[in-house]
Protein backbone atom coordinates (compact mmCIF):
# COMPACT_ATOMS: atom_id res chain seq x y z
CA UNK A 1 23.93 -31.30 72.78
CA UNK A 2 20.34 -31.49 72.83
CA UNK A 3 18.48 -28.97 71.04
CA UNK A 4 15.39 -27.53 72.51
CA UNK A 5 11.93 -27.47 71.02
CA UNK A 6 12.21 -23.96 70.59
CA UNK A 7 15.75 -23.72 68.51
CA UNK A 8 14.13 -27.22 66.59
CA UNK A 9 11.57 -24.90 65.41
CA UNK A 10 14.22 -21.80 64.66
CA UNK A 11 16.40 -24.29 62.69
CA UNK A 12 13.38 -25.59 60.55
CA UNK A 13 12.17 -22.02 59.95
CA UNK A 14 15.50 -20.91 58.80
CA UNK A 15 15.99 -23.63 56.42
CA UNK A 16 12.04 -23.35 54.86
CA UNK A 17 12.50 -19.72 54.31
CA UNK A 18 15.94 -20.39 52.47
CA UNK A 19 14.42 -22.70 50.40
CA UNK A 20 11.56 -20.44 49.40
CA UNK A 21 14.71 -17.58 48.59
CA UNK A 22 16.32 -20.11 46.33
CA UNK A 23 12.87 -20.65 44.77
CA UNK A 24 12.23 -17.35 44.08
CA UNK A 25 15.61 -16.46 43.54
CA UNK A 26 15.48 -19.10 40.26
CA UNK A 27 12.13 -18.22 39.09
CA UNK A 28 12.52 -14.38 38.55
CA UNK A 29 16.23 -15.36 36.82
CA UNK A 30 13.68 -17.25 34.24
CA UNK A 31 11.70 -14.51 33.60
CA UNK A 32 14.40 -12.05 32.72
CA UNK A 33 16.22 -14.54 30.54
CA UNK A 34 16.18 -12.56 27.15
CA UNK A 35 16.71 -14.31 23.75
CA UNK A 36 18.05 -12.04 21.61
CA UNK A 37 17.17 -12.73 17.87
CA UNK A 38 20.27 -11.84 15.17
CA UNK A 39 19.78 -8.61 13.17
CA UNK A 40 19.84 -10.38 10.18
CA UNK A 41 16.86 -13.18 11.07
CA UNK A 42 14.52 -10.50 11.42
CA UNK A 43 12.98 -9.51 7.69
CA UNK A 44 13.14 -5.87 7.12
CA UNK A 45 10.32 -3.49 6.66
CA UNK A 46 9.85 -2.86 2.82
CA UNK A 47 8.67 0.67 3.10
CA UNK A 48 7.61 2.89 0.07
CA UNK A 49 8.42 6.77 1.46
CA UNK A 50 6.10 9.66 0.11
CA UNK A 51 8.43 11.75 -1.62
CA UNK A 52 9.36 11.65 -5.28
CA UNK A 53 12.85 10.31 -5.17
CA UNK A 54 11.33 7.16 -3.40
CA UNK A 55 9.12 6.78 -6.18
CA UNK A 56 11.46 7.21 -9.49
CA UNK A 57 13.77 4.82 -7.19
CA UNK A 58 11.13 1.94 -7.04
CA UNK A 59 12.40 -0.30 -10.26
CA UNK A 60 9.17 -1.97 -10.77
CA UNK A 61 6.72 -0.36 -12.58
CA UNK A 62 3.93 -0.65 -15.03
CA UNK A 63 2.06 1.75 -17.52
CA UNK A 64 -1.56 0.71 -16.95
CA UNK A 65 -2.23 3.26 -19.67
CA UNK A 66 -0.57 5.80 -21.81
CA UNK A 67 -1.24 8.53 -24.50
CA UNK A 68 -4.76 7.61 -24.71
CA UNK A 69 -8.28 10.42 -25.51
CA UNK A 70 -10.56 10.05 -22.38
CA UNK A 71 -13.39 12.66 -21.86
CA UNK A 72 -16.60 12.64 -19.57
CA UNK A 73 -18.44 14.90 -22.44
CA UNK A 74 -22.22 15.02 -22.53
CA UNK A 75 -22.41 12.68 -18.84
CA UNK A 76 -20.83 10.14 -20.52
CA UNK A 77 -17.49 8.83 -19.53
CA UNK A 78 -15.02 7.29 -22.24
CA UNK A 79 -12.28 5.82 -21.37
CA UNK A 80 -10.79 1.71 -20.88
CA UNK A 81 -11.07 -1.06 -19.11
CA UNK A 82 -7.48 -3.03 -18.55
CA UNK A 83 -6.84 -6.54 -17.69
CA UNK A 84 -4.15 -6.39 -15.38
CA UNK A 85 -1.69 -9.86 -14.49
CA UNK A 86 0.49 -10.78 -11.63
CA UNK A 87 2.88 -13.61 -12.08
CA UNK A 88 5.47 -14.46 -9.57
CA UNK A 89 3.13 -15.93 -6.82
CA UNK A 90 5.85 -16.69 -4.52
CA UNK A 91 5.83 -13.05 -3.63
CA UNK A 92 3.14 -9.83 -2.87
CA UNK A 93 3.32 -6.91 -3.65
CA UNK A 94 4.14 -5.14 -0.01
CA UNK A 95 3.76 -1.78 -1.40
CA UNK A 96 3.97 1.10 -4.31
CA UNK A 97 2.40 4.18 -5.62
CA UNK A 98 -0.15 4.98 -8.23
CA UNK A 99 1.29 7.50 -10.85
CA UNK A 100 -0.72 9.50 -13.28
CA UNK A 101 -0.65 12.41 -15.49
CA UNK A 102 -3.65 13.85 -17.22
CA UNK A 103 -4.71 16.63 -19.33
CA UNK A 104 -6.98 18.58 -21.19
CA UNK A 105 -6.46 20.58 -24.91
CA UNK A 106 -2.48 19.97 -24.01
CA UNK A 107 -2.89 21.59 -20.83
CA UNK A 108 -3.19 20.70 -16.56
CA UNK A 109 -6.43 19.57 -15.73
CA UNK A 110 -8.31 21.66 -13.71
CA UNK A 111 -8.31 19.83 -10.20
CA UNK A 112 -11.83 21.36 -8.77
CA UNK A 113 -13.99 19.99 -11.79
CA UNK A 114 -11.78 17.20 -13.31
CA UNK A 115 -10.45 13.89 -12.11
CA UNK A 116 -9.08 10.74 -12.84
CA UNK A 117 -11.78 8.17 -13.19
CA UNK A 118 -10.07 4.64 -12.07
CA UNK A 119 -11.79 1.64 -10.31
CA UNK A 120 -11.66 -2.01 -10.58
CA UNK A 121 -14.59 -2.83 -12.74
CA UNK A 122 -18.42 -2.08 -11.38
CA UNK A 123 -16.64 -2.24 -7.38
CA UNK A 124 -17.09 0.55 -4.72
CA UNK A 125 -13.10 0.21 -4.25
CA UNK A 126 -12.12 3.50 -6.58
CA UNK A 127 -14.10 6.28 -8.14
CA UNK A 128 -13.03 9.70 -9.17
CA UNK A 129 -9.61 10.01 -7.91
CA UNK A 130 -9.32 13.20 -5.60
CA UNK A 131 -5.28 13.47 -4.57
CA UNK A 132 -4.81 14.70 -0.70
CA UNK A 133 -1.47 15.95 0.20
CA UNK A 134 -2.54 15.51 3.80
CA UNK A 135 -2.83 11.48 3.28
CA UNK A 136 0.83 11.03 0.92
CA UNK A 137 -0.09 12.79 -2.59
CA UNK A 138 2.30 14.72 -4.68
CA UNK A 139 0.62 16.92 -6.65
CA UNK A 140 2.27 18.75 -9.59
CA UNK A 141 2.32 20.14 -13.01
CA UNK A 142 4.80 19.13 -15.55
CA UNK A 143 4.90 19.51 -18.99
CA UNK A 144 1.60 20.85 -19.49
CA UNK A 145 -0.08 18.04 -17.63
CA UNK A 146 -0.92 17.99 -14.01
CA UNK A 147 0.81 14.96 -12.22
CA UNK A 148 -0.24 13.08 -8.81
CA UNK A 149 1.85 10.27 -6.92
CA UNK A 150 -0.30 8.47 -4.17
CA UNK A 151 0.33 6.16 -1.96
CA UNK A 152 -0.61 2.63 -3.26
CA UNK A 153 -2.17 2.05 0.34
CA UNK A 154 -4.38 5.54 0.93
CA UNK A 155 -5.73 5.79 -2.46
CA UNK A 156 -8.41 8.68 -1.93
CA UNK A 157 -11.90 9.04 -3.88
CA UNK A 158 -14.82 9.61 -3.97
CA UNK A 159 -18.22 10.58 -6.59
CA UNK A 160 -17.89 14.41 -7.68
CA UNK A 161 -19.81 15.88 -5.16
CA UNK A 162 -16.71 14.36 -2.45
CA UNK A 163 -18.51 13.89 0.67
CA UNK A 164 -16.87 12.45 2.45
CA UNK A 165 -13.66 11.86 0.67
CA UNK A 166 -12.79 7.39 0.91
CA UNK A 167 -9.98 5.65 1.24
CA UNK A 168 -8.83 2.14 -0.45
CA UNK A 169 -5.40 0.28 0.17
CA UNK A 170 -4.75 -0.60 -3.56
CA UNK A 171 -2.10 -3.06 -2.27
CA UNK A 172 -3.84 -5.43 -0.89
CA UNK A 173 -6.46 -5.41 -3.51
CA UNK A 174 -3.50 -6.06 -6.19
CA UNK A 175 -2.61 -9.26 -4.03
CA UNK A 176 -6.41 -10.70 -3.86
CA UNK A 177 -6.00 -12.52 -7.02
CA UNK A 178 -3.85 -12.81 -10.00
CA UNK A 179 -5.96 -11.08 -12.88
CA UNK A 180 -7.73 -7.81 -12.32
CA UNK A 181 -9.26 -5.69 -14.21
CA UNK A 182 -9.73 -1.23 -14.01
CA UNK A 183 -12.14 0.84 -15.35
CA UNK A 184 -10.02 4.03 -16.19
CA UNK A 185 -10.89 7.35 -17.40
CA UNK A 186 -10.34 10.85 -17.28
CA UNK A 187 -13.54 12.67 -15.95
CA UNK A 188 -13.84 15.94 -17.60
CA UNK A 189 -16.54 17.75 -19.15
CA UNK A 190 -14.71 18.25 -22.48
CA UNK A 191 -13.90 16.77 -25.43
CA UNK A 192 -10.29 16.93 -25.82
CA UNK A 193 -9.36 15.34 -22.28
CA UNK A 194 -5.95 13.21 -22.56
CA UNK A 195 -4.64 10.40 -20.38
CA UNK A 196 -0.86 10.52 -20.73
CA UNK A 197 0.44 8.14 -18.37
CA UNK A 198 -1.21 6.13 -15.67
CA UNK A 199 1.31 3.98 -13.75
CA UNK A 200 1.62 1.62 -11.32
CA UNK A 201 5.44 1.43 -9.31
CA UNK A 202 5.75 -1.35 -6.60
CA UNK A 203 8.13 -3.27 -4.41
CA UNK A 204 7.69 -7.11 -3.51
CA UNK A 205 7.93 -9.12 -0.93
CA UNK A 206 8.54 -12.76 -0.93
CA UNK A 207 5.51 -14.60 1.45
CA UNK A 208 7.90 -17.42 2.96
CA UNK A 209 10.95 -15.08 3.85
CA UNK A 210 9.55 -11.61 4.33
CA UNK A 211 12.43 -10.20 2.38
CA UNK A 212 12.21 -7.60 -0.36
CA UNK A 213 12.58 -9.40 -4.17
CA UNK A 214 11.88 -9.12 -7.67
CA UNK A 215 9.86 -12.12 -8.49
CA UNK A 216 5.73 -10.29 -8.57
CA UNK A 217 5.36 -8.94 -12.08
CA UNK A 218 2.11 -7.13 -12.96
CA UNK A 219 1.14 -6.91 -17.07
CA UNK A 220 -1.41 -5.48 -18.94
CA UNK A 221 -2.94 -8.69 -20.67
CA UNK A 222 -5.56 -6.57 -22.38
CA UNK A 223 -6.86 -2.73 -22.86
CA UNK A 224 -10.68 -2.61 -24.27
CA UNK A 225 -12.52 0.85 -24.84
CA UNK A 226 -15.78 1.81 -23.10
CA UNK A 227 -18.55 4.53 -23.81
CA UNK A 228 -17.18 5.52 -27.60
């Protein structure tokens, strides 16, 4: 039977536009191809929560500084500069907490007027600590001494007049190189000012694998006094 011009065309149209269908048909099946990745490839988050079971649960941690007399007396600030170390290269530190207590003639400090003084050494990157509950700090009073627990990523300070309060991720700073050294001190217009404990607690993170390990160690290498 011979096929007209017309149903030639009809045929060929019908057979272009199922091609096209099969086309399109194959190309959108592409796109929605999903690879899903195994639960256990994908590194988890190390996270370091702002409450204080988080931080007595973080194993790592170093005393920068403890039971030492620090004063600001007369405008002049006395207090030490320490040489901190990290060793285990392999890993970062991913995150932590600064931990100090301070205090004055066996007593808290009193927050308005006093601070912890703590910097690395002649930077803009720390200053008189001022705690903010609003940005992670835990601010207490134990023992006769007042204690704060920051965030090692939202450290907050500023100069004494604390406008505007500034903020420093302390992490990052720990993993810039692998000696440091802080200028720490309590800043208080007396002469019996006390630094009882400043800490450092932090969790690694191994570079290659992303997972959570125990291989960064910080040290103190060396503690020298200043303005005695």
């Amino acid at each position: 039977m011979k096929l007209t011009t017309k149903e030639v065309l009809q045929t060929i149209l019908i057979l272009v536009i199922a091609f096209v269908l099969v086309v399109l048909s194959a190309w959108f099946s592409k796109r929605e191809t999903i690879v899903q990745v195994p639960e256990n490839v994908l590194p988890t988050k190390i996270q370091c929560s702002n409450d204080f079971e988080s931080f007595t649960n973080t194993k790592n941690k170093l005393p920068v500084i403890e039971n030492r007399p620090s004063n600001g007396a007369n405008k002049i600030l006395k207090g030490y500069k320490v040489t901190i170390e990290r060793t285990g290269l392999t890993s970062d530190i991913a995150c932590g907490y600064l931990m100090y207590q301070v205090s004055f003639n066996k007593q808290p400090i009193e927050q308005d007027n006093m601070a912890l003084f703590m910097r690395p050494t002649g930077s803009q990157f720390g200053g008189h600590i001022w705690p903010d509950e609003n940005r992670g700090a835990i601010i207490s009073e134990i023992d006769n001494k007042t204690q704060v627990i920051m965030p090692l990523d939202t450290i907050t300070f500023d100069d004494t007049s604390k406008q505007p309060i500034k903020q420093v991720n302390w992490t990052s700073l720990l993993n810039v190189s692998d000696q440091i050294e802080f200028e720490v001190a309590l800043s208080a217009d007396v002469l019996n000012g006390n630094l009882d404990l400043v800490q450092f607690a932090y969790k690694c993170r191994n570079k290659d694998a992303g997972k959570e390990d125990d291989v960064c160690l910080l040290k103190v290498i060396k503690t020298e006094p200043f303005g005695f």
